[in-house]
Structures are given as C-alpha cells and as structure tokens.
C-alpha atoms as a PDB file:
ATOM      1  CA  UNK A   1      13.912  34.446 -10.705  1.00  0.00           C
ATOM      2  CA  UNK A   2      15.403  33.444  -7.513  1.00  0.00           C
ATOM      3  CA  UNK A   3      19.362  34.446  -6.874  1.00  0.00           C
ATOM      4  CA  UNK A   4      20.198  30.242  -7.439  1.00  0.00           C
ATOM      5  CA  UNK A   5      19.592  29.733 -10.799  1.00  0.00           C
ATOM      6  CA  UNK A   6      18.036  26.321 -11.184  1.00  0.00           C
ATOM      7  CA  UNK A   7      18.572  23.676 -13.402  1.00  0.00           C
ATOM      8  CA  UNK A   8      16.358  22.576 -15.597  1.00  0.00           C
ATOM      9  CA  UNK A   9      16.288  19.222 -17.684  1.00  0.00           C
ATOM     10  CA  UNK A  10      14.310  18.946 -20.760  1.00  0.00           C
ATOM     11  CA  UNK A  11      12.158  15.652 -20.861  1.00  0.00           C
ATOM     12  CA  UNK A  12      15.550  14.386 -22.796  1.00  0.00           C
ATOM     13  CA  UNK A  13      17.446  14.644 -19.804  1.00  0.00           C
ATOM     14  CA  UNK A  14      15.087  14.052 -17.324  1.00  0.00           C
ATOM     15  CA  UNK A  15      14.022  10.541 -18.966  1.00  0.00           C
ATOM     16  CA  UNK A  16      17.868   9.162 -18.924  1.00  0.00           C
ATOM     17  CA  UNK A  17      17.399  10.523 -15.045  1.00  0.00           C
ATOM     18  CA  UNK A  18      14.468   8.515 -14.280  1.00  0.00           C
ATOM     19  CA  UNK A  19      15.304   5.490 -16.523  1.00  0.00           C
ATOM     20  CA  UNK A  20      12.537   5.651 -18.714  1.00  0.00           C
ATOM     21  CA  UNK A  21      11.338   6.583 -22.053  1.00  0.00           C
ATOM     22  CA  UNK A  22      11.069  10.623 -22.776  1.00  0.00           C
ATOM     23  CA  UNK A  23       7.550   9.813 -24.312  1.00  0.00           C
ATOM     24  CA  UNK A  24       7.113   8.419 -20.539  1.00  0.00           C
ATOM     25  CA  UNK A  25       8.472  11.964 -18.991  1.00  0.00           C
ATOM     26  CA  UNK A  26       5.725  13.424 -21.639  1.00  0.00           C
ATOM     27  CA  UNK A  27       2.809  11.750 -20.965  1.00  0.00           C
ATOM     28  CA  UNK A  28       3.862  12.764 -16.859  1.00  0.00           C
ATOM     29  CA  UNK A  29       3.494  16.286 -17.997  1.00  0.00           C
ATOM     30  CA  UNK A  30       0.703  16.212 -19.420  1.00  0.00           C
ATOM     31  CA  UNK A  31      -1.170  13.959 -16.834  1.00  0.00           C
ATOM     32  CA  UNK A  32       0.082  16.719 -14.747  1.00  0.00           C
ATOM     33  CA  UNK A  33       2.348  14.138 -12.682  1.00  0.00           C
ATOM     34  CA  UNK A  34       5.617  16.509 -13.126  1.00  0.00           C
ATOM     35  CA  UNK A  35       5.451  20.254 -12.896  1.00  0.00           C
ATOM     36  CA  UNK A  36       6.709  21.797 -16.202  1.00  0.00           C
ATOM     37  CA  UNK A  37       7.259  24.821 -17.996  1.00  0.00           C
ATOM     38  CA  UNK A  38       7.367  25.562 -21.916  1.00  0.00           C
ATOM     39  CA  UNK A  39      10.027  27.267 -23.930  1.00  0.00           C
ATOM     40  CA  UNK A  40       8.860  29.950 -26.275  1.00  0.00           C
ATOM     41  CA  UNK A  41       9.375  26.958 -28.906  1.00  0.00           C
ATOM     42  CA  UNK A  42       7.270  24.571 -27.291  1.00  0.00           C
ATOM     43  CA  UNK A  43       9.855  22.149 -25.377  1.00  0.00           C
ATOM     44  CA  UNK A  44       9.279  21.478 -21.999  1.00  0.00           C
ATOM     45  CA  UNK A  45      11.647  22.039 -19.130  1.00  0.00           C
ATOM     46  CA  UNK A  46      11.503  20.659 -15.756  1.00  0.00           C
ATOM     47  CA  UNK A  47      13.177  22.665 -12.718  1.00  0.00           C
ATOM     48  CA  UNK A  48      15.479  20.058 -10.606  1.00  0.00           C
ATOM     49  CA  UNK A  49      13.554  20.257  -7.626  1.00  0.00           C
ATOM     50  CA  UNK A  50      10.265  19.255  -9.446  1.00  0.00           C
ATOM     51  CA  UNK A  51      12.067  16.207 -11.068  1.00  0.00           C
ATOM     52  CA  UNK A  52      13.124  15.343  -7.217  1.00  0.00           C
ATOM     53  CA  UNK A  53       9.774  15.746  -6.046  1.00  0.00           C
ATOM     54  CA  UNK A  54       8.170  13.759  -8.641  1.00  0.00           C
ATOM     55  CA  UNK A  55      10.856  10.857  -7.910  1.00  0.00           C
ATOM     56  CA  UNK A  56      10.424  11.269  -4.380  1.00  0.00           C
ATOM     57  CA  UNK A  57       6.734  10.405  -4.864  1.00  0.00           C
ATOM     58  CA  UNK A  58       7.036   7.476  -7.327  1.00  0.00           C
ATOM     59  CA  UNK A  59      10.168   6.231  -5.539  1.00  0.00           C
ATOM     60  CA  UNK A  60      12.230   6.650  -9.439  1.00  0.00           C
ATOM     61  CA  UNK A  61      15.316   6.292  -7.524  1.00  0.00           C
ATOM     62  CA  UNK A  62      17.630   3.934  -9.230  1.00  0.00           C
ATOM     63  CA  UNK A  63      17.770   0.896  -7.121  1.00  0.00           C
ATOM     64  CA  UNK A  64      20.634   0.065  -5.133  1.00  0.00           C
ATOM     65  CA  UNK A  65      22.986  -2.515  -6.979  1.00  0.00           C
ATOM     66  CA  UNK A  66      23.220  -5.560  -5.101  1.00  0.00           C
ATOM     67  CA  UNK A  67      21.237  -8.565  -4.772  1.00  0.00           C
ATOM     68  CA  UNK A  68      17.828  -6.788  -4.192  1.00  0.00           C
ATOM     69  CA  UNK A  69      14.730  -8.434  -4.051  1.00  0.00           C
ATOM     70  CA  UNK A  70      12.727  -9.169  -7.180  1.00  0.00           C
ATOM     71  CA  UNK A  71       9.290  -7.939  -7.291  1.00  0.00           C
ATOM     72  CA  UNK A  72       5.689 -10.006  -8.110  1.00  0.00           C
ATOM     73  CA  UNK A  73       2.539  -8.431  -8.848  1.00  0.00           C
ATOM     74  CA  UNK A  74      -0.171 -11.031  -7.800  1.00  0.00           C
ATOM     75  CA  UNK A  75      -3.348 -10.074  -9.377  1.00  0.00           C
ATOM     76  CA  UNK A  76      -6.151 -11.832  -7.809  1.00  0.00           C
ATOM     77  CA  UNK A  77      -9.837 -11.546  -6.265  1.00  0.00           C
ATOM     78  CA  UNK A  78      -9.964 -14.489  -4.672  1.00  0.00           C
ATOM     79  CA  UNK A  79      -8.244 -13.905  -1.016  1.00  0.00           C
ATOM     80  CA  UNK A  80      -7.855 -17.795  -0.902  1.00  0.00           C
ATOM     81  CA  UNK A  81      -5.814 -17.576  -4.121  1.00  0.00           C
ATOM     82  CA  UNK A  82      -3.834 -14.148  -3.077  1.00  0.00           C
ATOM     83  CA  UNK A  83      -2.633 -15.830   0.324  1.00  0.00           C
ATOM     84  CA  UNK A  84      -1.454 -18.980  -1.301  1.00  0.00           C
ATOM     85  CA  UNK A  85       0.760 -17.456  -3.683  1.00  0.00           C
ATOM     86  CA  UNK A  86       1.852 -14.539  -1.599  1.00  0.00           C
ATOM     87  CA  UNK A  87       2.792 -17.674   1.146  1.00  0.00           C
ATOM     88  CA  UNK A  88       4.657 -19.634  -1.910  1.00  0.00           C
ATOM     89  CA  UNK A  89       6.563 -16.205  -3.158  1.00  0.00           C
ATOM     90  CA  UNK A  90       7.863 -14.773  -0.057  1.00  0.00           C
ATOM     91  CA  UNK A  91       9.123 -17.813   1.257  1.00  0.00           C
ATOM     92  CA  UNK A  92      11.053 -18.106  -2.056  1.00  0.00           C
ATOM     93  CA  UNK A  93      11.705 -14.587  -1.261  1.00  0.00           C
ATOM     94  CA  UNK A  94      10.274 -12.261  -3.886  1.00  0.00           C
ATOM     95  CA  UNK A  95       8.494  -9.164  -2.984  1.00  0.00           C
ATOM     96  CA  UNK A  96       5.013  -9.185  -3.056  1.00  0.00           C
ATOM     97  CA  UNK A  97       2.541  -6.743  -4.604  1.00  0.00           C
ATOM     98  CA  UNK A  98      -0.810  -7.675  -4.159  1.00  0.00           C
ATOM     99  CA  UNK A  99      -3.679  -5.912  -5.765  1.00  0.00           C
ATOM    100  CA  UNK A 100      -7.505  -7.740  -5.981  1.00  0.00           C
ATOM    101  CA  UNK A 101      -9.071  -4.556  -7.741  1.00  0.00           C
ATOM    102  CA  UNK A 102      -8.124  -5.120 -11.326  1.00  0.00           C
ATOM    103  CA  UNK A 103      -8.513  -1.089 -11.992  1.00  0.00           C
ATOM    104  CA  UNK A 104      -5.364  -0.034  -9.678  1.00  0.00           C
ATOM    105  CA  UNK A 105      -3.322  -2.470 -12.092  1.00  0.00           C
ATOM    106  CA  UNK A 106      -2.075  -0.185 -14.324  1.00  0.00           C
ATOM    107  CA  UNK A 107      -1.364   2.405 -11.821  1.00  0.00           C
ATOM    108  CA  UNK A 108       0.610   0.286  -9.494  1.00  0.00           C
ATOM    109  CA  UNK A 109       2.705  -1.652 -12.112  1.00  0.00           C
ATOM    110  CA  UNK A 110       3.680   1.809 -13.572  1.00  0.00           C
ATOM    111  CA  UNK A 111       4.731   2.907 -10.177  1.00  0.00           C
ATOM    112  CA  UNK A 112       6.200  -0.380  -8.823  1.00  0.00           C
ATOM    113  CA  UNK A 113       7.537  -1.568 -11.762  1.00  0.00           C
ATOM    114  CA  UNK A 114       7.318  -5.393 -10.815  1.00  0.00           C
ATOM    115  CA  UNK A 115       9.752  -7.737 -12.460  1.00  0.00           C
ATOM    116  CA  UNK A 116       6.770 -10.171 -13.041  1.00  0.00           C
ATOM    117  CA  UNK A 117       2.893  -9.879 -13.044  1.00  0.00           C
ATOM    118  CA  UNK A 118       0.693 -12.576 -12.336  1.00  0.00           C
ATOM    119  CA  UNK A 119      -2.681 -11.883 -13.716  1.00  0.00           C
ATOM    120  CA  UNK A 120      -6.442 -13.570 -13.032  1.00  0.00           C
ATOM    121  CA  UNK A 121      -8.466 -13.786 -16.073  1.00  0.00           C
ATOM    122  CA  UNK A 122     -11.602 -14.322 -13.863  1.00  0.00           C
ATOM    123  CA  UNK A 123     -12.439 -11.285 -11.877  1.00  0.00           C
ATOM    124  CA  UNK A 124     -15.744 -10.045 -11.328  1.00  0.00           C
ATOM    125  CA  UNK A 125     -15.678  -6.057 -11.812  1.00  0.00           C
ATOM    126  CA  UNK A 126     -12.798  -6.362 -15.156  1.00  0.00           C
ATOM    127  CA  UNK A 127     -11.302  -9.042 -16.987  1.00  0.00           C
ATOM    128  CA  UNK A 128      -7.753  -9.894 -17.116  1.00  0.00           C
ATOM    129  CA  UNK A 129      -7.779  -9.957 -21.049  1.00  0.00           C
ATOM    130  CA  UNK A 130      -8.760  -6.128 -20.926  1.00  0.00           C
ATOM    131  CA  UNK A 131      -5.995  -5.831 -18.074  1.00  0.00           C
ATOM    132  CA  UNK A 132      -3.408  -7.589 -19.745  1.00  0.00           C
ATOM    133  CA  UNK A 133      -3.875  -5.252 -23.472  1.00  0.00           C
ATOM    134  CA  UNK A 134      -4.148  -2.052 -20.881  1.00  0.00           C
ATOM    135  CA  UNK A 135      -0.685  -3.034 -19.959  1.00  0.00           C
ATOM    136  CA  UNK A 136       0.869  -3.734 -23.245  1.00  0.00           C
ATOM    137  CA  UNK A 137      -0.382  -0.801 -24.330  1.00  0.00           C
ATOM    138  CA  UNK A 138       0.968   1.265 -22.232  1.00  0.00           C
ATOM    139  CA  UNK A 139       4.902   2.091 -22.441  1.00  0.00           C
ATOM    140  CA  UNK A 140       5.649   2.205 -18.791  1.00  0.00           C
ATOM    141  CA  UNK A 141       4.043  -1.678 -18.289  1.00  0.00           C
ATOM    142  CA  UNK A 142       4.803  -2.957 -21.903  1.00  0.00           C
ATOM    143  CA  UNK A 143       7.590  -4.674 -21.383  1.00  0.00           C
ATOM    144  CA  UNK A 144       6.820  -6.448 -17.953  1.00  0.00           C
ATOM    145  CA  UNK A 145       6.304 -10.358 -18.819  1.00  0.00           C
ATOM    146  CA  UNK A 146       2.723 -11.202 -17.510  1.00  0.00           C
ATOM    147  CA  UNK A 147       1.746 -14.710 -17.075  1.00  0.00           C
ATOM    148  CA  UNK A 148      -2.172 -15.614 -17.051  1.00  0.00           C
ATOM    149  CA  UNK A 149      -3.146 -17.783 -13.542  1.00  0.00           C
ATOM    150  CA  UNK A 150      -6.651 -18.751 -14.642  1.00  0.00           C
ATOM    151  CA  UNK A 151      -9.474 -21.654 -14.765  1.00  0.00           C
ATOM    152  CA  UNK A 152     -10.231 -20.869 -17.915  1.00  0.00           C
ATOM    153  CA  UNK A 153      -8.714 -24.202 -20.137  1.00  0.00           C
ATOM    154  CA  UNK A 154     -10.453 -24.187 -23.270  1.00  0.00           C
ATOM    155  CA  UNK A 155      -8.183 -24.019 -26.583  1.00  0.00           C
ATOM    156  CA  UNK A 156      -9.510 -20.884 -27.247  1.00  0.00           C
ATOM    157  CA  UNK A 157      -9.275 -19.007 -24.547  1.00  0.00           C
ATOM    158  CA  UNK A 158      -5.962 -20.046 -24.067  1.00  0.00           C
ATOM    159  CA  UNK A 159      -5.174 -18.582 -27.084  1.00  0.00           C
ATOM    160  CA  UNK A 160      -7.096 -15.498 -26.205  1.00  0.00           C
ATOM    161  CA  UNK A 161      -4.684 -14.988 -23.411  1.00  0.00           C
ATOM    162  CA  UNK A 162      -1.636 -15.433 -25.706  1.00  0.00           C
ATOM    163  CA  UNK A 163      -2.928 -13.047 -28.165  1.00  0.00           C
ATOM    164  CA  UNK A 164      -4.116 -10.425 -25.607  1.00  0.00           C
ATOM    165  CA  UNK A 165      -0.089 -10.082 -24.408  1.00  0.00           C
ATOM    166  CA  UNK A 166       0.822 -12.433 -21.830  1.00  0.00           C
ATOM    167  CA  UNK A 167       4.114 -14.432 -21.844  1.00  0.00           C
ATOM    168  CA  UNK A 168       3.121 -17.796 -20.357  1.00  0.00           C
ATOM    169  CA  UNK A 169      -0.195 -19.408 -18.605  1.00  0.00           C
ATOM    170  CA  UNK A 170      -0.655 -21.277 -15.669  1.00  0.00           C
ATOM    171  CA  UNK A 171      -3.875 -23.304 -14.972  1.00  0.00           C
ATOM    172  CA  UNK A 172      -5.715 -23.286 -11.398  1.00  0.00           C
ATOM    173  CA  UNK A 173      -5.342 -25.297  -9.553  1.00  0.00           C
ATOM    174  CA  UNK A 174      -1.798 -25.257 -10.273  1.00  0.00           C
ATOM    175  CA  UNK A 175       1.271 -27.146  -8.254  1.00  0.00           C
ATOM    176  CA  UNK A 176       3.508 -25.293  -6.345  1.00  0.00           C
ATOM    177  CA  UNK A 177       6.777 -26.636  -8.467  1.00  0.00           C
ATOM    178  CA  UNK A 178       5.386 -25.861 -11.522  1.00  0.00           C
ATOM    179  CA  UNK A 179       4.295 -22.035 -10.492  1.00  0.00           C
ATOM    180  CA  UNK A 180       7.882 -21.505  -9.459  1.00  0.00           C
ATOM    181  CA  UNK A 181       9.548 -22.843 -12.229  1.00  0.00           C
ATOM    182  CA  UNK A 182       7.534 -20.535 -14.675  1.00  0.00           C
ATOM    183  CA  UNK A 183       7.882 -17.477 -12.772  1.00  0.00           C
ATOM    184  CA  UNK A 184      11.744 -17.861 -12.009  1.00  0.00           C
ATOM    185  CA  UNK A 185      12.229 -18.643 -15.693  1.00  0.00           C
ATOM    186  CA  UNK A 186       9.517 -15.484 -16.520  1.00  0.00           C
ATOM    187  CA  UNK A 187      11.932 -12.905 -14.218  1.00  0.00           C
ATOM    188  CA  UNK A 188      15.259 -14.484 -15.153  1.00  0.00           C
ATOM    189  CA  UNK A 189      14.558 -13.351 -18.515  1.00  0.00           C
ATOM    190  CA  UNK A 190      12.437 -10.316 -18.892  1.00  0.00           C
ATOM    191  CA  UNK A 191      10.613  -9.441 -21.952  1.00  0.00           C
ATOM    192  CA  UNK A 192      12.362  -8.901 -24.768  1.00  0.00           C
ATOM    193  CA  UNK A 193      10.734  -5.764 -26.738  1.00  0.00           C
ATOM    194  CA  UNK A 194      10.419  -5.355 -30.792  1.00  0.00           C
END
C-alpha cells in the first residue's frame, strides 16, 4: 500500500459522483470501463484516481451551470439529410452530434449524453426500430427523448415507431418550422421516466 492512503468509493458513491445510476457504475466494471477491486464480501471499490481517469475519458464532469449549449444527436445515412439538419441546428445553436453508422449509436449517446436524438428509420446496415429499443433498453440512453425522422408514413409503421420507444415522429421531407418546433418542445421537456 502506498504511504497516501487512497480513497476509495463504492459504486454507491461513485454513481452520485458521476450522476448516474450505481447499476450504471456496475455494468462499467464489469465491461471493464472502471478499474475496480472487490471486498472480501463481494462489493466493489473504486480507488479515486481510477474514478478520475474514467471521467477524464468519458468527459463525466458535471457541466458547468450556465446557459450551455444543448446537445442533438442526428442519426442519419444520407449526407444530404445530415448537412441539412446539422445547417438548421447550429444556426439555432444546438450542438451537433452526428453519427451515419447506426452501430456507434449506443456508444456515443451513452458517452455524450445528448439532450435529444434524432433517429432515421431507413438505414441500410441497421434499422432505427432496432436502434431506438437498443436505447430504451439500456439505462444510460433510456431516458433521452428520441424522435423518428423517416419516409416511412404508413399507419403502421408509424405506430411501429411509437411502440419501439420514440417520443414524437417527423416525416421527410419535413419543413424547417415544424422540425424546430418538435425538437425545442422534445429538449424543453425531457423524458419523463416510470
């Protein structure tokens, strides 16, 4: 041991650190994201500097307070499509995340955390109905509001989309108004969890 004793958090602690769930800090450990050791009862503890590391990496630093920028995940894989709304967004002055490879989704909304996703249905490699259950299923993306901006107009597929998770649709082609209205109304209000 060195002559500083460190501090270590259990995942208790280090979840009300990093402002998430401790099921969150869990599931870190074991995907081998944050360096842990066990008790001889089985709890995990994480050393302080491991923590920092890990929220070093991920950027888990709790925002400044202030009017920061809110954050938009545009999930398209039509470049067309991705430089229209990314044009509309930032001159309304949102962040913009862009991502055309439906299978870094989940990764990057866990470690971006965007206030808002908008999601494609229509992608070659994936489809945004798999996407959009990925992300309610997971705990670190469940309670980001996801709105669907698709072709696809048929009854059914609309309700598809509703019943797969997301919080409001948009049909392509869509008008600029209208897309802003939704996704100020989307971010003013979060999701609100069971």
């Amino acid at each position: 041991m060195s002559d500083r004793e460190q501090k270590a958090f259990t995942t208790f602690e280090a979840a009300k650190i990093c402002h998430v769930t401790h099921h969150s800090i869990k599931n870190w450990i074991k995907q081998g994201l944050i360096k842990a050791s066990r008790t001889p009862g089985g709890h995990y503890r994480i050393l302080e500097e491991d923590l920092d590391r890990f929220r070093e990496k991920y950027d888990m630093f709790p925002r400044e307070k202030g009017p920061s920028k809110k954050r938009v995940m545009v999930v398209d894989d039509d470049p067309d499509a991705l430089s229209l709304m990314e044009k509309i967004l930032t001159d309304e002055g949102f962040e913009l995340i862009k991502v055309s490879n439906a299978t870094e989704v989940g990764l990057k909304a866990a470690q971006m955390a965007p206030d808002l996703i908008l999601l494609d249905f229509l992608m070659p490699e994936i489809n945004g109905f798999e996407v959009c259950k990925a992300l309610r299923e997971n705990e670190m993306t469940r309670s980001i509001p996801i709105m669907a901006v698709t072709c696809l107009t048929k009854e059914r597929d609309i309700e598809r989309i509703f019943s797969c998770g997301a919080d409001e649709y948009l049909p392509k082609p869509f008008k600029v108004d209208q897309m802003l209205d939704k996704v100020r109304e989307l971010i003013g209000r979060g999701r609100v969890l069971d």
